[in-house]
Protein backbone atom coordinates (compact mmCIF):
# COMPACT_ATOMS: atom_id res chain seq x y z
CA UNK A 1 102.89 73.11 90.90
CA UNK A 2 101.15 71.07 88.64
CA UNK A 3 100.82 71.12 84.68
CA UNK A 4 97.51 71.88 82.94
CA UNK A 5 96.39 70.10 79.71
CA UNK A 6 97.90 73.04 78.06
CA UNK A 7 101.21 72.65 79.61
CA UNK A 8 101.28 75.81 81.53
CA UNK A 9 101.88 75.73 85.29
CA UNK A 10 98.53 76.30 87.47
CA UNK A 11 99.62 80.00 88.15
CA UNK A 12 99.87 80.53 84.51
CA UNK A 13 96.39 79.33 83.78
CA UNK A 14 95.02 81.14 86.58
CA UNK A 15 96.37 84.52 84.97
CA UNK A 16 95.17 83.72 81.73
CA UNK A 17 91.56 83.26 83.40
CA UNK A 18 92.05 86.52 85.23
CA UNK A 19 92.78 88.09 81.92
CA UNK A 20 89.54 86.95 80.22
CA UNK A 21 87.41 87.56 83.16
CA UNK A 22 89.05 91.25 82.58
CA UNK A 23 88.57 91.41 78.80
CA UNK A 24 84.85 90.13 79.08
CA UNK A 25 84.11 93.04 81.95
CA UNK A 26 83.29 90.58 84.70
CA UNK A 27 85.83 91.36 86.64
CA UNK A 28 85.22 94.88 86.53
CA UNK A 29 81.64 93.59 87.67
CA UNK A 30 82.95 91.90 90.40
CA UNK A 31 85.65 94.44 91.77
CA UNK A 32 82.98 97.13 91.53
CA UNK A 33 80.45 95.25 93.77
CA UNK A 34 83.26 94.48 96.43
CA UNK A 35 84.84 98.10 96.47
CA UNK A 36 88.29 97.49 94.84
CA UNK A 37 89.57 100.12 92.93
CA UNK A 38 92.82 98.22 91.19
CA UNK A 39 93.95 95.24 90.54
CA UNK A 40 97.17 94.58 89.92
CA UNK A 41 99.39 90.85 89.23
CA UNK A 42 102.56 90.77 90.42
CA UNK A 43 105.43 88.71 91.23
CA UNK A 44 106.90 85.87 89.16
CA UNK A 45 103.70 85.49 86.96
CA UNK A 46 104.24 88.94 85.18
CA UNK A 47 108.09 88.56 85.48
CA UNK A 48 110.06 88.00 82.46
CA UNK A 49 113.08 87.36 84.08
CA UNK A 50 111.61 84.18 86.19
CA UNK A 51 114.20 81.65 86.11
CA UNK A 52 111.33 78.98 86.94
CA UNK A 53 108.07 78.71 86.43
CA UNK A 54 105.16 80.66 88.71
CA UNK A 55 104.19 78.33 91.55
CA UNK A 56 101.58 80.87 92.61
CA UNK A 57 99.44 83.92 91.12
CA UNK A 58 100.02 86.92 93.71
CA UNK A 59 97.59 89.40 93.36
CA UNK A 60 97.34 92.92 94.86
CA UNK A 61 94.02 94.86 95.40
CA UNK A 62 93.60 98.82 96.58
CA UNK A 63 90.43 99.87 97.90
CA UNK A 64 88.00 102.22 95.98
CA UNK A 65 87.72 106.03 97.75
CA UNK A 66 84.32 106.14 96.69
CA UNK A 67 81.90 106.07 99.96
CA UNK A 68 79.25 104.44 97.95
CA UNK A 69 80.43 100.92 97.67
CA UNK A 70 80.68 98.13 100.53
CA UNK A 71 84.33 98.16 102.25
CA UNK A 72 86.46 95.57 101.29
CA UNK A 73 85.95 91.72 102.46
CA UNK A 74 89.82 90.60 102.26
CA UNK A 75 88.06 86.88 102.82
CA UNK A 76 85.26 88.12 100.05
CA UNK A 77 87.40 88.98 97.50
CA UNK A 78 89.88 85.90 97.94
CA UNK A 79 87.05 83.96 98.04
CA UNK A 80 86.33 85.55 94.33
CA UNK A 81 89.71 85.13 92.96
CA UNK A 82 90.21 81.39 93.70
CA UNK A 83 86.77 81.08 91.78
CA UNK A 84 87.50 83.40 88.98
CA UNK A 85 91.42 81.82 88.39
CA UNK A 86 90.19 78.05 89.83
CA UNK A 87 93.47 77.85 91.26
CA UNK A 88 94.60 77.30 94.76
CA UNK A 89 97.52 79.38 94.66
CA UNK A 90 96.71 82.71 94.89
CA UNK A 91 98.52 85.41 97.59
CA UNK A 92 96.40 88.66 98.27
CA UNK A 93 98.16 91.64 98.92
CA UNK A 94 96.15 94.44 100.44
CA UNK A 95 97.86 98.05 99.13
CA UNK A 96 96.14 100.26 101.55
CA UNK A 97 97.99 98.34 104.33
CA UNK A 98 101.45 97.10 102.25
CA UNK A 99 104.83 98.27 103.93
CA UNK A 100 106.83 100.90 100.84
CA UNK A 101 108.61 98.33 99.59
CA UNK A 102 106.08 95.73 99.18
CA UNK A 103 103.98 97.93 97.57
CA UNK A 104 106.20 99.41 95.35
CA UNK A 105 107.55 95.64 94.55
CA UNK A 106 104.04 95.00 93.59
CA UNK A 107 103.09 98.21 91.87
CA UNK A 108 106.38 98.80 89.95
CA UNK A 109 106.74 95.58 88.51
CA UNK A 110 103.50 94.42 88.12
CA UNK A 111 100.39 94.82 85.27
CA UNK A 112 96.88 96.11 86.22
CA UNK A 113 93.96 94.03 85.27
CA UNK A 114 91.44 96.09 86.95
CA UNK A 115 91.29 99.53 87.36
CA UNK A 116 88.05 101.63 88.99
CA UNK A 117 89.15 104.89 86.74
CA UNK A 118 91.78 105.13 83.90
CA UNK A 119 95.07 106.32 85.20
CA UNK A 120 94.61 104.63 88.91
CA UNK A 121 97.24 102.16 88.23
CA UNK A 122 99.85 105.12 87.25
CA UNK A 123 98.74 107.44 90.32
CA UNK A 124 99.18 104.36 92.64
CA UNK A 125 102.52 103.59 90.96
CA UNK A 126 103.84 107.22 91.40
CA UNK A 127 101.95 107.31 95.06
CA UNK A 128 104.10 103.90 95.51
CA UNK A 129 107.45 105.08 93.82
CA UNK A 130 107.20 108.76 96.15
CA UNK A 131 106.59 106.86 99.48
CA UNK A 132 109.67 104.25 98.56
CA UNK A 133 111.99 107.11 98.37
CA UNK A 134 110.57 108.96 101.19
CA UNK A 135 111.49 105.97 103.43
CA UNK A 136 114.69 104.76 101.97
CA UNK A 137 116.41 106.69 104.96
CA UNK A 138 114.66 104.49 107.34
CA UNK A 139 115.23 101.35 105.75
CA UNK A 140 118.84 102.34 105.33
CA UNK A 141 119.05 103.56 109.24
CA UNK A 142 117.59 99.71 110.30
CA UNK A 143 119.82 97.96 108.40
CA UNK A 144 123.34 99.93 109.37
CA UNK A 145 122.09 99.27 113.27
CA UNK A 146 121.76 95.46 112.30
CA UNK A 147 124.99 95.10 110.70
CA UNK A 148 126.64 97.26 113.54
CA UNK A 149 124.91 94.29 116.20
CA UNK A 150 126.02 91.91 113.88
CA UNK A 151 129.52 93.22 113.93
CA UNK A 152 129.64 93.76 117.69
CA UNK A 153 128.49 90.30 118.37
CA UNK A 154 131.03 88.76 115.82
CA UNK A 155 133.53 90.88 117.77
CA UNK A 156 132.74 89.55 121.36
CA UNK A 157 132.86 86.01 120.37
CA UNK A 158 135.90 86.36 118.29
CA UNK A 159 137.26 87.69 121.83
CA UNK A 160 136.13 85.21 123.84
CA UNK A 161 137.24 82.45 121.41
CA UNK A 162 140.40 83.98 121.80
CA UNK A 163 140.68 84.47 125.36
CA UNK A 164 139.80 80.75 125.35
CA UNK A 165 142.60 79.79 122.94
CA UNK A 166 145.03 81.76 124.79
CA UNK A 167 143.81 80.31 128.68
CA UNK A 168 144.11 76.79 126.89
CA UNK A 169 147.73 77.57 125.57
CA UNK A 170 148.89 78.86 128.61
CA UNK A 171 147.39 76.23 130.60
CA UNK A 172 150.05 73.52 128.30
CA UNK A 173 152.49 75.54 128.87
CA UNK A 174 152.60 75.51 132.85
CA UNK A 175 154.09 72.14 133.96
């Protein structure tokens, strides 16, 4: 992380390009000719809370639904955003193939500086939110069955420790 003329961190400066290239429509420009639909900025950027400075800008995309545009160049569009920020430090995120909670991290707490229709942003977030909550069970299932191995295995080498312990005691004891 390095500190710009301006003393904000490289992240921040990035953002605040991202921001102007959205105020002055040429982002819209651009995410239109490479078939995103949103844009969103997420992560410790947007995040009030940070207890240190952003040490990268991390950036999620969705694709459009509209057949008339090109499909999405994940190399493209990175390409794009490293010239459009001019920072070096930027993480893509695609939405269409996020796990729940990444994409809900992303879409819950982040801001939207792109969107192909008004309202996208809040139909993702609610699209995001629903499909969270649908898989909670799951996430909730994988983690009991890793603390149960987790348990089990702390359990069998507390026993062998102690068979150890004992075979060693024993063993002092015999003259």
């Amino acid at each position: 992380m390095t500190a710009s003329l301006t003393g904000m961190t490289d992240a921040m400066a990035g953002l605040e390009r991202l921001r102007a290239a959205a105020a002055d429509g040429s982002l819209a420009g651009l995410c239109g000719s490479r078939g995103v639909r949103l844009l969103v900025v997420f992560g410790s950027a947007v995040d009030r809370a940070a207890v240190r400075p952003p040490r990268d800008l991390d950036v999620a995309f969705a694709r459009s639904h509209r057949g008339d545009g090109p499909p999405v160049s994940v190399v493209t569009l990175m390409d794009d955003l490293l010239q459009v920020t001019r920072i070096n430090d930027v993480d893509l995120l695609d939405l269409d193939r996020a796990d729940p909670v990444a994409k809900a991290a992303a879409l819950l707490f982040g801001q939207p500086v792109f969107q192909e229709e008004d309202g996208a942003f809040a139909v993702a977030q609610m699209a995001a939110f629903g499909e969270f909550h649908d898989t909670e069970w799951m996430r909730r299932h994988a983690l009991e069955r890793v603390l149960t191995l987790l348990v089990d295995s702390a359990v069998d080498i507390a026993r062998a420790q102690y068979r150890e312990y004992v075979r060693q005691v024993a063993s002092n004891l015999v003259p």
